[in-house]
Protein backbone atom coordinates (compact mmCIF):
# COMPACT_ATOMS: atom_id res chain seq x y z
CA UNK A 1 84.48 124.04 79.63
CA UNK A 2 84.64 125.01 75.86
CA UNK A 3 83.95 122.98 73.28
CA UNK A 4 87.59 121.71 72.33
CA UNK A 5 88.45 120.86 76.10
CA UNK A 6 84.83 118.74 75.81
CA UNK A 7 85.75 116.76 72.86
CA UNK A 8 89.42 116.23 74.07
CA UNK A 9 87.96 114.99 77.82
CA UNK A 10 84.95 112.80 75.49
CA UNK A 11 87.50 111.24 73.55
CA UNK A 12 89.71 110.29 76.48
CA UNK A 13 86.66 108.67 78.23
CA UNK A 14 86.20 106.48 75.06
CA UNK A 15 89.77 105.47 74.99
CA UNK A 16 89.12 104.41 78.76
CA UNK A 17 86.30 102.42 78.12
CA UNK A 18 87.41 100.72 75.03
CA UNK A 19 90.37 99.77 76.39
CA UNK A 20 89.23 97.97 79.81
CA UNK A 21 86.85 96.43 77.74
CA UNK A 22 89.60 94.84 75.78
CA UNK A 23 91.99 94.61 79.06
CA UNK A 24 88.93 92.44 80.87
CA UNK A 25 88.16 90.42 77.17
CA UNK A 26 91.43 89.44 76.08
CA UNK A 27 94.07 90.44 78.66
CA UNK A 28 95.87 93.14 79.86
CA UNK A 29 99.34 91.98 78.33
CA UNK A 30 97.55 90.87 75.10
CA UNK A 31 96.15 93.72 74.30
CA UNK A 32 98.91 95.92 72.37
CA UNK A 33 97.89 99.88 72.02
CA UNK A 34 97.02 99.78 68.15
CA UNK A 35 94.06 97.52 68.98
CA UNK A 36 93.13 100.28 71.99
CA UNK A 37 93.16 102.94 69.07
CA UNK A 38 91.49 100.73 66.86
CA UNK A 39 88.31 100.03 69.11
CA UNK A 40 88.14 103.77 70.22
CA UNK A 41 88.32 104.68 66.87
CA UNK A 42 90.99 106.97 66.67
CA UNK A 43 94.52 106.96 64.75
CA UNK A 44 97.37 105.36 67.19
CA UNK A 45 99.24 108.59 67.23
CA UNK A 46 95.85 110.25 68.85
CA UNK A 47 95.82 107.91 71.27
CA UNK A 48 99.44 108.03 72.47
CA UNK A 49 98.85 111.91 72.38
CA UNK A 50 96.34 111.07 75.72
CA UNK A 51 98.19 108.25 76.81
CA UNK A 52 101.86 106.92 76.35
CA UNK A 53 101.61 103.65 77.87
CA UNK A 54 98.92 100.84 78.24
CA UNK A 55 100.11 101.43 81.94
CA UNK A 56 98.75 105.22 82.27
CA UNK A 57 95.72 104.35 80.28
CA UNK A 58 95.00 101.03 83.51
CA UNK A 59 95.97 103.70 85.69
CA UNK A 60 93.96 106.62 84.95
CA UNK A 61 90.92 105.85 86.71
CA UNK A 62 93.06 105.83 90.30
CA UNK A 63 94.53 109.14 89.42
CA UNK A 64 91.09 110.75 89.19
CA UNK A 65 91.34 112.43 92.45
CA UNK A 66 94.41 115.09 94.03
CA UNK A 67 94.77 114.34 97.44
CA UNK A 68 97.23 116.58 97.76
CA UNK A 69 95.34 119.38 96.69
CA UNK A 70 92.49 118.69 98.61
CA UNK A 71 94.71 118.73 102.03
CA UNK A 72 96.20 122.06 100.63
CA UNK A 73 92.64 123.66 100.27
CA UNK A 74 91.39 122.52 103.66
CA UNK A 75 94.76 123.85 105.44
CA UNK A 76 94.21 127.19 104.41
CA UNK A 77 90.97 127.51 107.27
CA UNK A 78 91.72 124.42 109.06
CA UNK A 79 94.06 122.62 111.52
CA UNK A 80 96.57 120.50 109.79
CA UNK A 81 95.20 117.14 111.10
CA UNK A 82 91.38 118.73 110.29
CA UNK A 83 92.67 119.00 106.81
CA UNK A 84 94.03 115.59 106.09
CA UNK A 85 90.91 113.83 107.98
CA UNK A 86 89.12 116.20 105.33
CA UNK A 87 91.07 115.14 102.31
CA UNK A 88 91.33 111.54 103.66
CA UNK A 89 86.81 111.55 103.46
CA UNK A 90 86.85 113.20 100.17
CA UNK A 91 88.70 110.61 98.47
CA UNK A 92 86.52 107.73 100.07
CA UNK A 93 83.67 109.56 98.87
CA UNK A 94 85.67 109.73 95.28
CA UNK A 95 85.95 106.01 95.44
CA UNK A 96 82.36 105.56 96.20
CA UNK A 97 80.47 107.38 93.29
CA UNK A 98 83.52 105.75 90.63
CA UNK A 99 82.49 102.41 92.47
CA UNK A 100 82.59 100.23 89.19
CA UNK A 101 85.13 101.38 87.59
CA UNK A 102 87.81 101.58 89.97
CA UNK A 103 86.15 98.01 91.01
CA UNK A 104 86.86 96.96 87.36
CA UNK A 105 90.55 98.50 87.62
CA UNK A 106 91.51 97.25 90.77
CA UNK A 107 90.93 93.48 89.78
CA UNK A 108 93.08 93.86 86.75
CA UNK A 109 95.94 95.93 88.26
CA UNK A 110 95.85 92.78 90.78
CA UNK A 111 96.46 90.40 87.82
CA UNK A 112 99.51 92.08 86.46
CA UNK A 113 102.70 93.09 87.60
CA UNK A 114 103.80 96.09 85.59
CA UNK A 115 100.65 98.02 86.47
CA UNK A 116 100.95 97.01 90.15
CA UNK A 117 104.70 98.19 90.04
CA UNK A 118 103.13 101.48 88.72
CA UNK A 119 100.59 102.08 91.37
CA UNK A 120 103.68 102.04 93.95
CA UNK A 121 105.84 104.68 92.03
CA UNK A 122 102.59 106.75 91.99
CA UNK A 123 101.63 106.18 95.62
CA UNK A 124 105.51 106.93 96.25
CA UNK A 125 105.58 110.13 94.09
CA UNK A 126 102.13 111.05 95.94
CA UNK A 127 103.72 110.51 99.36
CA UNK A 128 107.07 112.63 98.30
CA UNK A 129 104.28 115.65 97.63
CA UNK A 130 102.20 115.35 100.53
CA UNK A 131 105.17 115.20 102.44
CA UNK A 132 106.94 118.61 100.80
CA UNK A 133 103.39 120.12 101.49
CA UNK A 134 103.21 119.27 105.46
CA UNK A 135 106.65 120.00 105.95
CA UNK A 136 105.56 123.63 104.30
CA UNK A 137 102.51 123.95 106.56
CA UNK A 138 104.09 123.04 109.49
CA UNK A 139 107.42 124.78 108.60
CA UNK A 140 109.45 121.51 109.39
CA UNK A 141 112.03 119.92 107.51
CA UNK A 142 110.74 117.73 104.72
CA UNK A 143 112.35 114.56 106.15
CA UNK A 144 111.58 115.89 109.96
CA UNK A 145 110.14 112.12 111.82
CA UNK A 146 106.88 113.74 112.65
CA UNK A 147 106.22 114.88 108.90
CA UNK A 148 107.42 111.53 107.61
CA UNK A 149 105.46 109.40 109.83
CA UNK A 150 102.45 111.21 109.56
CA UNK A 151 102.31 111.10 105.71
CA UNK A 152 103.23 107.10 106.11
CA UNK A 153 100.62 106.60 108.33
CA UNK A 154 97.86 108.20 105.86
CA UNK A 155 99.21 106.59 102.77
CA UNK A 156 100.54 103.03 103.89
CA UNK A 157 98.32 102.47 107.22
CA UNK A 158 95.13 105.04 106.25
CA UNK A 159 94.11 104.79 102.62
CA UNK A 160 95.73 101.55 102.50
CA UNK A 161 93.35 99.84 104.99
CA UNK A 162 90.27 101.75 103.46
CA UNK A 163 90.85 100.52 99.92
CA UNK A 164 91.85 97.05 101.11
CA UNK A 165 88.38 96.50 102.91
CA UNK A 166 86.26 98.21 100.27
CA UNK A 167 87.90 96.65 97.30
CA UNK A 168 87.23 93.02 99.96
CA UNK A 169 83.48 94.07 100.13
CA UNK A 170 83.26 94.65 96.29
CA UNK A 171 81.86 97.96 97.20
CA UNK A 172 78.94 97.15 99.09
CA UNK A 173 80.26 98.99 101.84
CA UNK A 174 80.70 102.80 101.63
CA UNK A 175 84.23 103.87 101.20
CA UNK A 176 83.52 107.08 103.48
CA UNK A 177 81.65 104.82 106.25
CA UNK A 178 84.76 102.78 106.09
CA UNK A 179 87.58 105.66 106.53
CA UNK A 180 84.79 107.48 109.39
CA UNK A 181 85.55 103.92 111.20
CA UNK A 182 89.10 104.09 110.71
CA UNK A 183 89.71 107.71 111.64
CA UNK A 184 87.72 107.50 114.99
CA UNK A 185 89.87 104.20 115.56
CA UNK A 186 92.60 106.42 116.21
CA UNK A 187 91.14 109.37 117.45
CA UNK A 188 89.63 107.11 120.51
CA UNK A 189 93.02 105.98 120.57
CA UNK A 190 92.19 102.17 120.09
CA UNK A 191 94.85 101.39 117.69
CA UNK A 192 97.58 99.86 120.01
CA UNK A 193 100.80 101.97 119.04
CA UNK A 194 104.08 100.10 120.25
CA UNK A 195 105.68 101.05 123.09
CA UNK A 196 108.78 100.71 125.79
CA UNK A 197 108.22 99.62 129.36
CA UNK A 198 109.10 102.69 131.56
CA UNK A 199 112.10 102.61 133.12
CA UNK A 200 111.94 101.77 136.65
């Protein structure tokens, strides 16, 4: 990393920590962005140059790892549903060592709406990905039921459940120990999955 790249990623950092500071002090709707730019010392049109909204500065913590890119890199050597359980334990493990801070995050994005409306378009705009990548790997159509389902049930039953009972145990429990539960769940097929009566 050169020395420019250093600085810019330092100075980012401080605008991060400045700003939950004042987000967890005085509110996340009363603090405006000049008092952000203020406390991380820098001029306001710095600090819109790293971040446009209060929204992407809350957010920026939970956008720390690509899951997408992850599953990409594992599919290359690996079996497709290899590669997501890979992808799925390398996020956990992401959670885990940025415990406090996405602790810290998570309570506020709870408290306010805007943010929370955020974290769906992301997790929506995350899904649309994965999904164009499956379809790839598996040279399906993008909105082919078995791609679509599959990237629901990692996103919206998968991650979902793991962050839900981490974020429950305040982090005392490990992220990774949670999603290793989880995945052997369904691999020893005790997650009831609905189903018809056979005809008769």
């Amino acid at each position: 990393m050169g020395l420019r790249e250093a600085k810019a990623k330092k100075t980012r950092k401080r605008i991060l920590s400045e700003a939950l500071q004042l987000f967890g002090r005085n509110g996340y709707e009363q603090t405006t962005m000049e008092a952000i730019a203020e406390a991380a010392e820098v001029s306001p049109s710095t600090l819109y140059r790293y971040f446009l909204t209060k929204d992407l500065i809350l957010l920026d913590p939970l956008v720390g790892y690509d899951l997408i890119a992850s599953f990409s890199l594992h599919a290359v050597n690996l079996p497709v549903e290899e590669a997501l359980a890979k992808a799925i334990l390398e996020w956990a493990k992401w959670q885990d060592r940025n415990a406090e801070e996405i602790l810290r995050v998570r309570s506020l994005i709870d408290q306010n709406i805007m943010p929370r409306a955020r974290v769906w378009d992301l997790i929506s705009q995350s899904e649309r990905d994965l999904n164009a990548r499956l379809a790839e790997k598996l040279h399906l159509p993008e909105d082919d039921l078995q791609v679509v389902l599959s990237v629901r049930l990692l996103f919206l039953t998968i991650t979902y459940t793991v962050a839900d009972l981490w974020k429950a145990s305040a982090g005392r429990s490990s992220a990774v120990a949670i999603a290793e539960q989880v995945l052997r769940m369904f691999a020893e097929h005790k997650v009831l999955i609905p189903r018809k009566a056979p005809r008769q």
